[in-house]
N, C-alpha and C. Protein backbone atom coordinates (compact mmCIF):
# COMPACT_ATOMS: atom_id res chain seq x y z
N UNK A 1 25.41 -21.13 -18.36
CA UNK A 1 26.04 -20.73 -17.12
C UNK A 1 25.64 -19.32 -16.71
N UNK A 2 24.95 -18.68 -17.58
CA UNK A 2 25.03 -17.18 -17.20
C UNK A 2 23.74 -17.09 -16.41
N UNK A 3 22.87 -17.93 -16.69
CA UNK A 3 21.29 -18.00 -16.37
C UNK A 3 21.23 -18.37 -14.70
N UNK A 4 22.16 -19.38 -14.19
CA UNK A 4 22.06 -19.62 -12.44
C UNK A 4 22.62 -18.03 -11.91
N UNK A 5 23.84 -17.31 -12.93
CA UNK A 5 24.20 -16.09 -11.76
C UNK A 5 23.31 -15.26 -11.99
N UNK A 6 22.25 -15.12 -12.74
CA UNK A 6 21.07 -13.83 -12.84
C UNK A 6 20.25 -14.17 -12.17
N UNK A 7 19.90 -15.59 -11.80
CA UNK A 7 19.21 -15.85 -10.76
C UNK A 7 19.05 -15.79 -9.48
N UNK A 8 20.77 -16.43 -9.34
CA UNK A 8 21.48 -15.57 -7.79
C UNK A 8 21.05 -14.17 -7.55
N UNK A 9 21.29 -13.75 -7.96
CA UNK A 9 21.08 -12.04 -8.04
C UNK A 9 19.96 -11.53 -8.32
N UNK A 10 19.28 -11.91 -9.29
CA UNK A 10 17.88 -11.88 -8.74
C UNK A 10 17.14 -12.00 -6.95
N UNK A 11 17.57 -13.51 -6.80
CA UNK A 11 17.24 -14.06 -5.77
C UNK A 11 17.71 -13.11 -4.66
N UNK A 12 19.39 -12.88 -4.64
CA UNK A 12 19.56 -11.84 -3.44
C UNK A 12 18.73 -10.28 -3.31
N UNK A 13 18.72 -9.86 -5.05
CA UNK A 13 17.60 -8.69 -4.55
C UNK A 13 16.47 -8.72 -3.75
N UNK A 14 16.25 -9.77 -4.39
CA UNK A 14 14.49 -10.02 -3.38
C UNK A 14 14.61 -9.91 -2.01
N UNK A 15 15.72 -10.66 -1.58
CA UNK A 15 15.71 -11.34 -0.13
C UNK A 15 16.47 -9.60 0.92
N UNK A 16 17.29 -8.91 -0.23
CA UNK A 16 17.03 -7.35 0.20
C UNK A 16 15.93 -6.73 0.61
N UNK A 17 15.31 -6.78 -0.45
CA UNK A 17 13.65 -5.87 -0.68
C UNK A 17 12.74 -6.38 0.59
N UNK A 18 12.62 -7.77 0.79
CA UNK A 18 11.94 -8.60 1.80
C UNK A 18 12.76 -8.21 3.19
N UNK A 19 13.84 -7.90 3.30
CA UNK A 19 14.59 -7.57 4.76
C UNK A 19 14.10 -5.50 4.82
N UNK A 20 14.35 -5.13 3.80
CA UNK A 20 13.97 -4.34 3.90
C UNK A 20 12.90 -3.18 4.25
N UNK A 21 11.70 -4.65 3.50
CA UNK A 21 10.40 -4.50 4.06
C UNK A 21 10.03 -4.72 5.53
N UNK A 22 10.74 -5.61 5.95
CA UNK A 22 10.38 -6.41 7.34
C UNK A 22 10.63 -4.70 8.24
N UNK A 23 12.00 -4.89 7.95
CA UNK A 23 12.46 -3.37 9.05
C UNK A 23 11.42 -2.56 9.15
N UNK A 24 11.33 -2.11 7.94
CA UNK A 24 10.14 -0.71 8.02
C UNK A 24 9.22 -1.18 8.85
N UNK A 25 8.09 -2.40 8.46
CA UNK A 25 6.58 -2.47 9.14
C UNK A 25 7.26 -2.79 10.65
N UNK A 26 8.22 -3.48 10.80
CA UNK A 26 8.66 -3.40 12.58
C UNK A 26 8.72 -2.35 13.06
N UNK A 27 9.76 -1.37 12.20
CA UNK A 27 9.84 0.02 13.17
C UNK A 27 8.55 0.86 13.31
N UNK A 28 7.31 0.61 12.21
CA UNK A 28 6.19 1.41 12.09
C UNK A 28 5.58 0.85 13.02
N UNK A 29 5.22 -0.71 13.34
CA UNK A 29 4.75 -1.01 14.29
C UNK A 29 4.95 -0.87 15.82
N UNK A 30 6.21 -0.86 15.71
CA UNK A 30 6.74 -0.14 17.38
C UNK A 30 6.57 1.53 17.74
N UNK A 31 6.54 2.04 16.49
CA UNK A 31 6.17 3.75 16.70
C UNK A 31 4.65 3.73 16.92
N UNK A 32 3.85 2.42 16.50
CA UNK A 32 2.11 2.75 16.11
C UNK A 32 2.09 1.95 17.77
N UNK A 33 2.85 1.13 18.21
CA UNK A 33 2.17 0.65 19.65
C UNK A 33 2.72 1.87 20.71
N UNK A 34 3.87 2.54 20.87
CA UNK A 34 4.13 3.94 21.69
C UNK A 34 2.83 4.46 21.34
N UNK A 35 2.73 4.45 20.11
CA UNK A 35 1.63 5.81 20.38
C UNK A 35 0.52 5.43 21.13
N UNK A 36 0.01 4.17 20.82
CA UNK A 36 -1.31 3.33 21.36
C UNK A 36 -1.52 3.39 23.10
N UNK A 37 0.30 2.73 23.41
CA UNK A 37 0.27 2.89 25.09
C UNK A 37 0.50 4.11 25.37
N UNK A 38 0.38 5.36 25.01
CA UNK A 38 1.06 5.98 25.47
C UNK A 38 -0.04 7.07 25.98
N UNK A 39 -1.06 6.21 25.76
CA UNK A 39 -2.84 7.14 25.71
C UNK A 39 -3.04 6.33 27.30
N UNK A 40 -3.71 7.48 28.45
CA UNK A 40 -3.91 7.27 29.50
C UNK A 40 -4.56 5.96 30.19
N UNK A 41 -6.07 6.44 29.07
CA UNK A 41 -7.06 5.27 29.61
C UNK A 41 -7.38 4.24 28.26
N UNK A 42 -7.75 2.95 28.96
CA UNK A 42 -8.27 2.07 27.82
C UNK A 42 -9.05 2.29 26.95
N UNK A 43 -9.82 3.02 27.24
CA UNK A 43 -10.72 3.46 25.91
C UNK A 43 -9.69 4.29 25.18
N UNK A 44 -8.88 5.23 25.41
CA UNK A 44 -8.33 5.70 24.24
C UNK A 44 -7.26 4.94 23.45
N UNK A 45 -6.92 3.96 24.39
CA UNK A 45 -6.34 3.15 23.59
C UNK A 45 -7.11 2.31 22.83
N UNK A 46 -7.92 2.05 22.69
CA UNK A 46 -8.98 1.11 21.77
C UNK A 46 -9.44 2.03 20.45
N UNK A 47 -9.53 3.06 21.05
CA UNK A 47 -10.10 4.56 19.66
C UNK A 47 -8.89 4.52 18.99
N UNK A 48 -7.37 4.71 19.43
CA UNK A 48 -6.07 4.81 18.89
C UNK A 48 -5.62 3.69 17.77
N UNK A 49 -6.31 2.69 18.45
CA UNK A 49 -6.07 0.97 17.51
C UNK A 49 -6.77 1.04 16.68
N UNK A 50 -8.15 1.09 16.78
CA UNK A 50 -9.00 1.34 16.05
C UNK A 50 -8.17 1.69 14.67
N UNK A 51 -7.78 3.47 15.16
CA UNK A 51 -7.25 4.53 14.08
C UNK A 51 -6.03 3.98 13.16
N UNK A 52 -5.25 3.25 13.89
CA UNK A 52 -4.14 2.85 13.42
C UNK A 52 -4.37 1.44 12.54
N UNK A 53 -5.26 0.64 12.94
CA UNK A 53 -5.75 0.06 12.19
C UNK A 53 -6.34 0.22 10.76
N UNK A 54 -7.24 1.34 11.29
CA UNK A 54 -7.99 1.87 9.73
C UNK A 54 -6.56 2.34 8.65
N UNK A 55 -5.70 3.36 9.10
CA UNK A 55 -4.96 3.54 8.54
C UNK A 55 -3.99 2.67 7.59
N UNK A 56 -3.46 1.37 8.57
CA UNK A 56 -2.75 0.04 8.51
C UNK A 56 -3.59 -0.19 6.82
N UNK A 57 -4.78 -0.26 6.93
CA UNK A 57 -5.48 -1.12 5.97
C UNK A 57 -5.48 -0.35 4.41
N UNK A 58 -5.50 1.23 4.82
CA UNK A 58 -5.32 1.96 3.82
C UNK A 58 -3.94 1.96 2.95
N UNK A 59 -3.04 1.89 3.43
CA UNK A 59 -1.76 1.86 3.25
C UNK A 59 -0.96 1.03 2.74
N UNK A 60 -1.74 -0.88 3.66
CA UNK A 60 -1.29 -2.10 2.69
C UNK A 60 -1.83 -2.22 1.09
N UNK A 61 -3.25 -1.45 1.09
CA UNK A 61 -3.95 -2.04 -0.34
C UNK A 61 -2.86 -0.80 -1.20
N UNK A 62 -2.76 0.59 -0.47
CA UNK A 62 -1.77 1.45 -1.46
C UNK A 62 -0.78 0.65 -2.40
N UNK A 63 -0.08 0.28 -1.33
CA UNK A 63 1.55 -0.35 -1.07
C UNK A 63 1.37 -1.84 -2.32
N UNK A 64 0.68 -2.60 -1.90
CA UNK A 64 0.34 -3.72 -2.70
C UNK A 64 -0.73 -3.48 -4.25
N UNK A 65 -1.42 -2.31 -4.69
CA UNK A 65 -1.51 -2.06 -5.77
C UNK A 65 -0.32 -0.98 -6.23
N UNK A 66 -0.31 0.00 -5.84
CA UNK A 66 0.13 0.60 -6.45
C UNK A 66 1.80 0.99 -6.26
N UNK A 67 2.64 1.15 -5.36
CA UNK A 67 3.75 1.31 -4.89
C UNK A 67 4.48 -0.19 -5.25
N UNK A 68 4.22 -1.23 -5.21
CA UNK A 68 4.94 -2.22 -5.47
C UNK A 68 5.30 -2.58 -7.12
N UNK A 69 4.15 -2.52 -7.54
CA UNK A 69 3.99 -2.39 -9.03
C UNK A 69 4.90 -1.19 -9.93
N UNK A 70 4.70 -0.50 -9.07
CA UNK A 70 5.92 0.69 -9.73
C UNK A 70 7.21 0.37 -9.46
N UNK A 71 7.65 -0.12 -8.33
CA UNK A 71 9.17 -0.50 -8.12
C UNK A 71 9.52 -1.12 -8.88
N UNK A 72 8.92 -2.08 -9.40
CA UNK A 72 9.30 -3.53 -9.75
C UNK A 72 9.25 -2.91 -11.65
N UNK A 73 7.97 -2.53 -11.93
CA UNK A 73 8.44 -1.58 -13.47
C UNK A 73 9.65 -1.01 -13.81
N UNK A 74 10.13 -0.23 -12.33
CA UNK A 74 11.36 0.64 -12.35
C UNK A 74 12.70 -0.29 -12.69
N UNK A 75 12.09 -1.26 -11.59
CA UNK A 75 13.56 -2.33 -11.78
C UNK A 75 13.79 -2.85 -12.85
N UNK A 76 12.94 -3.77 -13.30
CA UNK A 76 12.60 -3.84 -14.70
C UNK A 76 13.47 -3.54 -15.72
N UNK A 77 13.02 -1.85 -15.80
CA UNK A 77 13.67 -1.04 -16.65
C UNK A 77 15.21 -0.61 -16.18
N UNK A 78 15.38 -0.89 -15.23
CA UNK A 78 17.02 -0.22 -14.63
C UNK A 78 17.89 -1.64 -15.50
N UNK A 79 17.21 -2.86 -15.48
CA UNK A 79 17.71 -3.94 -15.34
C UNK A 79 17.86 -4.49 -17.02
N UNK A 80 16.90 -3.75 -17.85
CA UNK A 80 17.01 -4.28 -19.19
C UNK A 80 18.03 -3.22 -20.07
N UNK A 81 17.77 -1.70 -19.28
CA UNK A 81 19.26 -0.77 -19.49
C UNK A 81 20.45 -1.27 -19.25
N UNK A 82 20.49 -1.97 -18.38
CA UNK A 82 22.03 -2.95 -17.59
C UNK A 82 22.55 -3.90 -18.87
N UNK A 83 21.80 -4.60 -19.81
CA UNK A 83 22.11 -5.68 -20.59
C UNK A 83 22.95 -5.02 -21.73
């Protein structure tokens, strides 16, 4: 019986972490398109996308090697201190 409620709870962390994630890349994405429209002419908006793009790409491989992998170590360890 103890094994379905660690799962629950497991399960609701995730579905935290995953809402949590969503927010952020929405609000980053609505701050990265202001900035995009907010450039006069089309070409600078294309140089701006461009930029934000390049950036975008730098940031997911960060986030997905290295920043995720550490959370989840952390939790890990918060979680085997808990027992």
């Amino acid at each position: 019986m103890v094994q379905p409620m660690q799962s629950q709870e497991s399960w609701r962390r995730a579905e935290e972490s995953a809402r949590h994630g969503l927010f952020v890349f929405l609000i980053l994405l609505t701050l990265a398109n202001l900035d995009i429209m907010a450039r006069s002419t089309r070409r600078e908006q294309e140089n701006a996308t461009k930029e934000w793009v390049a950036w975008g790409v730098v940031f997911v491989l960060l986030a997905f090697f290295i920043i995720v992998p550490e959370q989840e170590q952390i939790q890990a360890r918060v979680a085997a201190a808990g027992r």
